[in-house]
Each structure stands twice: as structure tokens, then as C-alpha cells.
N, C-alpha and C. Protein backbone atom coordinates (compact mmCIF):
# COMPACT_ATOMS: atom_id res chain seq x y z
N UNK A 1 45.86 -8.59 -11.80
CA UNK A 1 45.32 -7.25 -11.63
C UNK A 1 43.92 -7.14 -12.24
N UNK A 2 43.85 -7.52 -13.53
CA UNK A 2 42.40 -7.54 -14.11
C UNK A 2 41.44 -8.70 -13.63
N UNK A 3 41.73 -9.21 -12.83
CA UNK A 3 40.74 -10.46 -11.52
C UNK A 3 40.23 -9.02 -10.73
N UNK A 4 41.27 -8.74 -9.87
CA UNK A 4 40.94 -7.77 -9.00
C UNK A 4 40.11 -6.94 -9.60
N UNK A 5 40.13 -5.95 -10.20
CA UNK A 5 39.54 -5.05 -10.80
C UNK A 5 38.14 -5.97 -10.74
N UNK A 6 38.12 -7.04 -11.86
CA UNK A 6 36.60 -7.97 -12.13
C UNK A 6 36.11 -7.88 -10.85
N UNK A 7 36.48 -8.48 -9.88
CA UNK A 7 36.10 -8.89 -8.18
C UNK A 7 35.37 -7.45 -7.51
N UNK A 8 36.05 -6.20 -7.69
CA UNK A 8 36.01 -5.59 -7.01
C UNK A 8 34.58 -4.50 -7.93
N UNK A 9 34.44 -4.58 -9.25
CA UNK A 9 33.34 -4.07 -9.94
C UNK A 9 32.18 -4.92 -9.60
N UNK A 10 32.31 -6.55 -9.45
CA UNK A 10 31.17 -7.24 -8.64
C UNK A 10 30.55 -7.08 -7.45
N UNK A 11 32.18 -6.92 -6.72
CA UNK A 11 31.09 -6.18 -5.31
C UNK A 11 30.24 -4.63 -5.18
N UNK A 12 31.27 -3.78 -5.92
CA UNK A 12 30.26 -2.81 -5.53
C UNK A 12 28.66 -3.03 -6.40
N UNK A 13 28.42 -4.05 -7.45
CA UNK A 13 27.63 -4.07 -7.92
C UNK A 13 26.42 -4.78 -7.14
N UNK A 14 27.19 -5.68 -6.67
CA UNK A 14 26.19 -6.49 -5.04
C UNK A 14 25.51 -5.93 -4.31
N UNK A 15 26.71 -4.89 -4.23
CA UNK A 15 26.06 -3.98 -2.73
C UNK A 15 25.78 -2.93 -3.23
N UNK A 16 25.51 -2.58 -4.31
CA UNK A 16 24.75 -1.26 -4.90
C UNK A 16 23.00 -1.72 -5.61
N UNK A 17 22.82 -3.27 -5.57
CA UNK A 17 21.68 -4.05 -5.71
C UNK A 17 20.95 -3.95 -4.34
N UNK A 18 22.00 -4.21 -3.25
CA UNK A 18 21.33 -4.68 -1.94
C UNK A 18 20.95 -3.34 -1.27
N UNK A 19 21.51 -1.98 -1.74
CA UNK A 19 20.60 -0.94 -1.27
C UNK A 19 19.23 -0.68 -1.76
N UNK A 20 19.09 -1.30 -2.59
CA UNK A 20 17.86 -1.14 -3.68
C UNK A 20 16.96 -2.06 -3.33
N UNK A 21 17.05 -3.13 -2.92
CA UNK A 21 16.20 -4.59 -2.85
C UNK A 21 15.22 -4.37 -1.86
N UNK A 22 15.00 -3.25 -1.19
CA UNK A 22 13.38 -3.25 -0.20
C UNK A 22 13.52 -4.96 0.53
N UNK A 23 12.31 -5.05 0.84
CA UNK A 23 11.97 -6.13 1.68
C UNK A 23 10.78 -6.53 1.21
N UNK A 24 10.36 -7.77 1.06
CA UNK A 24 8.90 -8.05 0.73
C UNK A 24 7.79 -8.10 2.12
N UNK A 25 6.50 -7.83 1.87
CA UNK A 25 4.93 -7.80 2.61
C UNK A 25 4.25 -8.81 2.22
N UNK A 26 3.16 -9.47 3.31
CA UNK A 26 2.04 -10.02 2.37
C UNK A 26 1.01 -8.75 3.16
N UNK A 27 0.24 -8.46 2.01
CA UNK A 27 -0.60 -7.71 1.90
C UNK A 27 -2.45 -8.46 1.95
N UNK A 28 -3.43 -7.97 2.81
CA UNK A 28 -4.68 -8.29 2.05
C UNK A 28 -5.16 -7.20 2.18
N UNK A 29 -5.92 -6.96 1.15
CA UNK A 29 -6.57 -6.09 0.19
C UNK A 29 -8.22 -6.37 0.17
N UNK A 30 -8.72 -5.42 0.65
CA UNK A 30 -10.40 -5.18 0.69
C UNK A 30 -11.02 -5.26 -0.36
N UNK A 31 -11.99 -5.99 0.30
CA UNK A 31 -13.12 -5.94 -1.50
C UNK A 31 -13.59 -4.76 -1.78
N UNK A 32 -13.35 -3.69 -1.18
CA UNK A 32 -14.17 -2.47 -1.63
C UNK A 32 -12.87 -1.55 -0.91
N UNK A 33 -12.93 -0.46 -1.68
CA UNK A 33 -12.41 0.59 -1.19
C UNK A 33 -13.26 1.85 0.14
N UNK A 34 -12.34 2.74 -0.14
CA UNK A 34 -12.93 3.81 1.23
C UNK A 34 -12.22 4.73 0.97
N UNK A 35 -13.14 6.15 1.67
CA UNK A 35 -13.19 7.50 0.87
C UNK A 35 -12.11 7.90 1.92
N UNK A 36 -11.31 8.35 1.65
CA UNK A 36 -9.65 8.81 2.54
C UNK A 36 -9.44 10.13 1.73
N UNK A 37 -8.52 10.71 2.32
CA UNK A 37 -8.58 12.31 1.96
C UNK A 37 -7.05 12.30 1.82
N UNK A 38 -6.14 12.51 0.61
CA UNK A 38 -4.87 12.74 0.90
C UNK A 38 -4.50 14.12 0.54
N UNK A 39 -4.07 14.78 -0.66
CA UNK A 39 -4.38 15.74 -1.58
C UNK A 39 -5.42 16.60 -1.59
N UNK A 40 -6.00 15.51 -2.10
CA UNK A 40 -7.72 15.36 -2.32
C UNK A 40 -8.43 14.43 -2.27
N UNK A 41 -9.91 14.88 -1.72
CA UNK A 41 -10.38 13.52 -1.75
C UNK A 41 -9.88 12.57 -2.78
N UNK A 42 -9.81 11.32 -2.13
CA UNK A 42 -9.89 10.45 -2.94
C UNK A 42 -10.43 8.75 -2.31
N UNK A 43 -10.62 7.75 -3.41
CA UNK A 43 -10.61 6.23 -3.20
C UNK A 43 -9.11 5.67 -2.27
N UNK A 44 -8.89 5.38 -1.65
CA UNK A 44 -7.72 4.14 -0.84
C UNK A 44 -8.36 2.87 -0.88
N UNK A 45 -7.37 2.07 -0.84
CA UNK A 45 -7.60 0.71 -0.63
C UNK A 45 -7.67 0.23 0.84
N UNK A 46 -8.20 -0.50 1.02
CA UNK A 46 -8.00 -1.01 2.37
C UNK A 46 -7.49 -1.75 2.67
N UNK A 47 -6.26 -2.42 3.50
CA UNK A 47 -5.15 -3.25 3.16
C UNK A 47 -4.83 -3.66 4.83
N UNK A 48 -4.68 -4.96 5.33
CA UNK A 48 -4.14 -5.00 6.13
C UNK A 48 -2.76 -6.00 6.21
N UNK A 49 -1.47 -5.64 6.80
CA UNK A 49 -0.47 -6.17 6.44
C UNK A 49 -0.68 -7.33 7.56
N UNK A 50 0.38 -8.48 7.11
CA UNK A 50 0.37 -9.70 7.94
C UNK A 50 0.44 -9.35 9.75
N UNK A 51 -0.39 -10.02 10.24
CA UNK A 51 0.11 -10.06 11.20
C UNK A 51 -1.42 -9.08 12.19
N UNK A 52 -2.12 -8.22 11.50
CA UNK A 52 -2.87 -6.74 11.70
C UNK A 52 -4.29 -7.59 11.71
N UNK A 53 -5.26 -6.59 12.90
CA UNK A 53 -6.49 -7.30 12.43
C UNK A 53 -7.58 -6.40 11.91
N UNK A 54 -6.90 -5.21 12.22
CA UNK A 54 -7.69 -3.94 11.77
C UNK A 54 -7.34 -4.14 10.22
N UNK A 55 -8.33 -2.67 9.25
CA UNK A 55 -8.12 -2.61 8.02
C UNK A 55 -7.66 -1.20 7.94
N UNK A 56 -6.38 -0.60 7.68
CA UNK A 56 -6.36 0.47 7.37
C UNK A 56 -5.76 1.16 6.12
N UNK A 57 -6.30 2.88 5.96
CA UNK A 57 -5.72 3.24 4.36
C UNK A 57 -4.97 2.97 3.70
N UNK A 58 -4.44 2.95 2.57
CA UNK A 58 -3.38 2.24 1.93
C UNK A 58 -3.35 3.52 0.91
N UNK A 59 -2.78 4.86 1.61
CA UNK A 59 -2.25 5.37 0.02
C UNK A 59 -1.61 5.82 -0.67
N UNK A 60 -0.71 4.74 -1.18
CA UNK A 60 -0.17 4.57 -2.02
C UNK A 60 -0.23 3.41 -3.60
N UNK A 61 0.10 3.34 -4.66
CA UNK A 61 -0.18 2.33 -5.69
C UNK A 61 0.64 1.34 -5.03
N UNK A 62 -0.10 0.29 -6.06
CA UNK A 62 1.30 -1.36 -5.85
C UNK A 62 1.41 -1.32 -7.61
N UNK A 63 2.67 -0.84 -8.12
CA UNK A 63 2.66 -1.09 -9.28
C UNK A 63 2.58 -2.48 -9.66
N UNK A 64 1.99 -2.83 -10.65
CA UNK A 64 1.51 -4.21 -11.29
C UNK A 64 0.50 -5.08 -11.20
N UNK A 65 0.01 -4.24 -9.77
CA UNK A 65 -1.59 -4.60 -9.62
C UNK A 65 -2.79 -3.70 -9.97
N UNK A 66 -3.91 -4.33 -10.33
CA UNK A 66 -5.02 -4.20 -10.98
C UNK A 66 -5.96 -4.56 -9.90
N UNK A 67 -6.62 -3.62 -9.21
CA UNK A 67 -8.02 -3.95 -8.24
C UNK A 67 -9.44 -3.93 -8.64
N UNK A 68 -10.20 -4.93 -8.46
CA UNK A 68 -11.21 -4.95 -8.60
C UNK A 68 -12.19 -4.91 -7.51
N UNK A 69 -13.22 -4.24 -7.19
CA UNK A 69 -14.03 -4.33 -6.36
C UNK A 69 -14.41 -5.94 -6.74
N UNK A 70 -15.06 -5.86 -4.94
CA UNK A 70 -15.95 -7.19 -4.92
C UNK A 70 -14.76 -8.30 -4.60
N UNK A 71 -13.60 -8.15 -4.57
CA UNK A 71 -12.60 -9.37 -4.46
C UNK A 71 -11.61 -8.64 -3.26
N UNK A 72 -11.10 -9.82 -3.13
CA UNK A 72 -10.45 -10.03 -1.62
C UNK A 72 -9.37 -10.51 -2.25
N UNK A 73 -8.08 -9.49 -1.94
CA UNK A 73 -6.70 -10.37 -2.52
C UNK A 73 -5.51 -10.93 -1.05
N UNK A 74 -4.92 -11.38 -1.45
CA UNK A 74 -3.75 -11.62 -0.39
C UNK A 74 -2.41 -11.41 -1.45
N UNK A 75 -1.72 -10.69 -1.32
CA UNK A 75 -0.61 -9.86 -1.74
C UNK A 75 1.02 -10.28 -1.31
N UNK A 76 1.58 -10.08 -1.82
CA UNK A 76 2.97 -10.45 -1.56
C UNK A 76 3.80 -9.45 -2.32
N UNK A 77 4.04 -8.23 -2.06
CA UNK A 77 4.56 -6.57 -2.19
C UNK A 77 6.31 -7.03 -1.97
N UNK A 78 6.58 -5.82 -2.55
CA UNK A 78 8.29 -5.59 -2.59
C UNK A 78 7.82 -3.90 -2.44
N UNK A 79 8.65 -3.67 -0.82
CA UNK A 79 8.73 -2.77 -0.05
C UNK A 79 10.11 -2.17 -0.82
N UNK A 80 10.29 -0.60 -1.44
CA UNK A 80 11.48 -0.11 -1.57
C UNK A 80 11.35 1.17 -1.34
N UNK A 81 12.46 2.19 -0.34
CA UNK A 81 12.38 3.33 -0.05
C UNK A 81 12.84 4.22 -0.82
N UNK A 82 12.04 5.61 -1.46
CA UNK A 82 12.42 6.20 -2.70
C UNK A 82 13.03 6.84 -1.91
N UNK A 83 14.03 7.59 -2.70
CA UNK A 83 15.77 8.27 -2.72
C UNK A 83 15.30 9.63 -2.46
N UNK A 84 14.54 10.13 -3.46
CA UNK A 84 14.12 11.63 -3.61
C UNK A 84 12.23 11.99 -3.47
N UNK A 85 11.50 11.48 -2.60
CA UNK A 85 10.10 11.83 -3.15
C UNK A 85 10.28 12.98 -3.00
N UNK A 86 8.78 13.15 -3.97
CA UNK A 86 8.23 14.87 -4.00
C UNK A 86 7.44 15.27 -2.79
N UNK A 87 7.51 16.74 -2.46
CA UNK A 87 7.07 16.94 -1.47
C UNK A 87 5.74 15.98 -0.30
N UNK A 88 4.71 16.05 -1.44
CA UNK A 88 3.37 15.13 -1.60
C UNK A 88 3.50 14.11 -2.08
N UNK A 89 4.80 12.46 -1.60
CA UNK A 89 4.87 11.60 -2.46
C UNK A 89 5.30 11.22 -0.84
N UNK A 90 4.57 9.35 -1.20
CA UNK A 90 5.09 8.68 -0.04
C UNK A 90 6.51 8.80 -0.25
N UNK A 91 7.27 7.79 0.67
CA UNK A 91 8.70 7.74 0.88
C UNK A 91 8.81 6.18 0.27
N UNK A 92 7.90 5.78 0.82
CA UNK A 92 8.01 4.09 -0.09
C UNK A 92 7.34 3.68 -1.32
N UNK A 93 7.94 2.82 -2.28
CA UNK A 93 6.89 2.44 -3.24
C UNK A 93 6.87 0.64 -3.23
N UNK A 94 5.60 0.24 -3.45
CA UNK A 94 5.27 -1.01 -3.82
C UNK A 94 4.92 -1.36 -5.05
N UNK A 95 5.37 -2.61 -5.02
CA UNK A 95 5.45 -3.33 -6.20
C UNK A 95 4.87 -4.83 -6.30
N UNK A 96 3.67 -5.15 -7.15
CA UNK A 96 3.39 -6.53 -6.54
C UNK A 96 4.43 -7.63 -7.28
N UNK A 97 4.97 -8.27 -6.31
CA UNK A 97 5.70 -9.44 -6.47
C UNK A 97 4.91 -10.68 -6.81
N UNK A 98 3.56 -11.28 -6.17
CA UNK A 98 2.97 -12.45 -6.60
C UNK A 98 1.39 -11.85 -5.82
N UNK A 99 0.35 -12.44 -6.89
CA UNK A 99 -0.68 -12.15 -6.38
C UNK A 99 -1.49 -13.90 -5.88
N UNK A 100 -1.38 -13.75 -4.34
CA UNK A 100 -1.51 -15.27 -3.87
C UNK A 100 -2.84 -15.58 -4.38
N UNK A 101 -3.69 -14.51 -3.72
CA UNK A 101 -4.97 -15.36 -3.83
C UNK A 101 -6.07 -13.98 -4.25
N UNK A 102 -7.50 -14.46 -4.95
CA UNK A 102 -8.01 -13.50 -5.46
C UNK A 102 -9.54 -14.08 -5.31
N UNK A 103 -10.20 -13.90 -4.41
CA UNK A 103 -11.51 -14.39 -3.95
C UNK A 103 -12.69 -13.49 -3.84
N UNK A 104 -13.78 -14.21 -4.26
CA UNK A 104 -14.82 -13.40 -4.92
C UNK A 104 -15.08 -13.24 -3.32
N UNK A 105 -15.61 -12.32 -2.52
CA UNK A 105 -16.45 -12.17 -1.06
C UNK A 105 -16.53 -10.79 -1.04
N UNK A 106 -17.52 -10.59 0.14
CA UNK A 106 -17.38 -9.04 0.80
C UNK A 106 -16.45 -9.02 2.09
N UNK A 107 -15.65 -8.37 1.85
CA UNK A 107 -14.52 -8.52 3.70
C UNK A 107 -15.13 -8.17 4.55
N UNK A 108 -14.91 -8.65 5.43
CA UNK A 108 -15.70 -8.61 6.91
C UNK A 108 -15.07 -7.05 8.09
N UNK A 109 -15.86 -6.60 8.30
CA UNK A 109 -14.87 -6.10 9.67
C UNK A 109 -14.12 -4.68 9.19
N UNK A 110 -15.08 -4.42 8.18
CA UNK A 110 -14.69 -3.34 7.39
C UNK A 110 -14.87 -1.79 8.38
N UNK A 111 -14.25 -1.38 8.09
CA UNK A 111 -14.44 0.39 8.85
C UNK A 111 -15.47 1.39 8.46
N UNK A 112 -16.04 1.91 9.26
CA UNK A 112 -17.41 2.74 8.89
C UNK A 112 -17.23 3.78 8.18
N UNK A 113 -17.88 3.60 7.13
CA UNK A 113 -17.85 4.75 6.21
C UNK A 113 -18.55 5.92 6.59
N UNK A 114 -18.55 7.09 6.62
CA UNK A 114 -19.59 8.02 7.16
C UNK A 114 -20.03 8.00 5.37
N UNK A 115 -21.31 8.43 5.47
CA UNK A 115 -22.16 8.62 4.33
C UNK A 115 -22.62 10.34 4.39
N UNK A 116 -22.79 11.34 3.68
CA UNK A 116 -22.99 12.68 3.48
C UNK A 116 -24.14 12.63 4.55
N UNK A 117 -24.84 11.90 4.81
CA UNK A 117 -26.57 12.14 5.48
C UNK A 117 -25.40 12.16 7.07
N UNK A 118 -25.06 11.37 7.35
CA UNK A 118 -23.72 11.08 8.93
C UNK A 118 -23.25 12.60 9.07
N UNK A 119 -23.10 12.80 8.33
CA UNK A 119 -21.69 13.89 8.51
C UNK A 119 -22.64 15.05 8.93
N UNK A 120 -24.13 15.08 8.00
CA UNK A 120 -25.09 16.19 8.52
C UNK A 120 -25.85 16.58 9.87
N UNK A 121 -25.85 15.08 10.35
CA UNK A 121 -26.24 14.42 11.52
C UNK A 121 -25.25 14.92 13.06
N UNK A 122 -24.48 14.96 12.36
CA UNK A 122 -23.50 15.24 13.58
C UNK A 122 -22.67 16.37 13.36
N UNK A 123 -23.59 17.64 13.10
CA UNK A 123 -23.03 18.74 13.27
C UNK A 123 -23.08 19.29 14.86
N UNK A 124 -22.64 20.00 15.42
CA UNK A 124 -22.92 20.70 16.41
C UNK A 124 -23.92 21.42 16.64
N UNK A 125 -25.13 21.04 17.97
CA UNK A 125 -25.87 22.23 17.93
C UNK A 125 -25.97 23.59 18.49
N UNK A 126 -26.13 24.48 18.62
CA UNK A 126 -25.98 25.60 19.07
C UNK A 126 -26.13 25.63 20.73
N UNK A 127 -25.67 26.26 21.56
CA UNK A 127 -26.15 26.62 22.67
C UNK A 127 -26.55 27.70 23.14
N UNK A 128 -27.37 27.93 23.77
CA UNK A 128 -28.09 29.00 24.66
C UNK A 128 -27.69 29.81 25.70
């Protein structure tokens, strides 16, 4: 009887791990960030997941990583879906699992930033 019991506190402990365990990403990560608006303005990263050739926002944190401009990372994330977010809270959080690679460059193929002078440029003009 006390096997059983042991056996049967292991499994639900298995399978109360394996709801939790997300899935892992490899991630790369822009040498520079970009002005994205969530809240509030703010910095995003630019991140494209395996497989992607575009670069797009990233916003959310990767707890355990530390970004530096000017470097180019390749990432390897642990994907897990939160239970309860707050209204204004992604649904997923990341976590860096291994940081592959960390290279000094500027990334290529980056997305156009509008600059304040852009944005003035392309107001609408009036019509007649």
C-alpha cells in the first residue's frame, strides 16, 4: 500500500512538472534595439526566432539575460505560459536557458526606424 501511495505521489508530481516545462526557442537578438510602443513608449528588442528572416518586436523580458547594444546574440529561451497574467502582461514568459553566441557586429536587415524629422515629413497636407 505505501509503494502505491509512493508511485502514485510521483506521478502526479511528473505530470504536474510537465504542465510547467514550456518548450525551448533559439532566439537572435539585434545589436540595437527599436522604439515600439506598448504601454508606453518604450525600447524592444529585436529578435528573430529560428527559422524567420524578418526582425520583429520582442516585448517581453528573457529573465537571465543582460543586453548589450552593439552585439548580436543567438539565444536558446524556455517558452512557459503564465496561469494568471495581468491585464497588460504577456501570456508567455522567457527565460534564457543558454546564451550560444555573443558577437561584436551591427545586424544587417534591420527595420526602419522613423526618426521625429520622418514623422514631420509625412504629415498630411491640406486640400483645397
Amino acid at each position: 500500500m505505501q509503494k502505491t501511495i509512493v508511485f502514485l505521489f510521483a506521478i502526479a508530481i511528473f505530470f504536474g512538472a510537465c504542465g510547467k516545462s514550456g518548450k525551448t526557442e533559439k532566439l537572435t537578438v539585434a545589436s540595437q534595439q527599436g522604439d515600439c510602443v506598448g504601454v508606453s513608449p518604450m525600447k524592444c528588442l529585436l529578435v528573430k526566432k529560428e527559422g524567420q528572416t524578418d526582425w520583429e518586436f520582442f516585448y517581453n523580458n528573457i529573465e537571465g539575460f543582460n543586453y548589450e547594444p552593439g552585439y548580436e546574440y543567438q539565444l536558446e529561451v524556455k517558452v512557459v505560459e503564465r496561469e494568471h497574467p495581468a491585464a497588460d502582461q504577456s501570456t508567455l514568459m522567457y527565460s534564457l536557458v543558454k546564451e550560444i553566441s555573443k558577437e561584436e557586429k551591427t545586424s544587417q536587415d534591420m527595420p526602419q526606424m522613423p526618426s521625429g524629422d520622418d514623422l514631420e515629413d509625412n504629415e498630411p497636407e491640406e486640400s483645397l
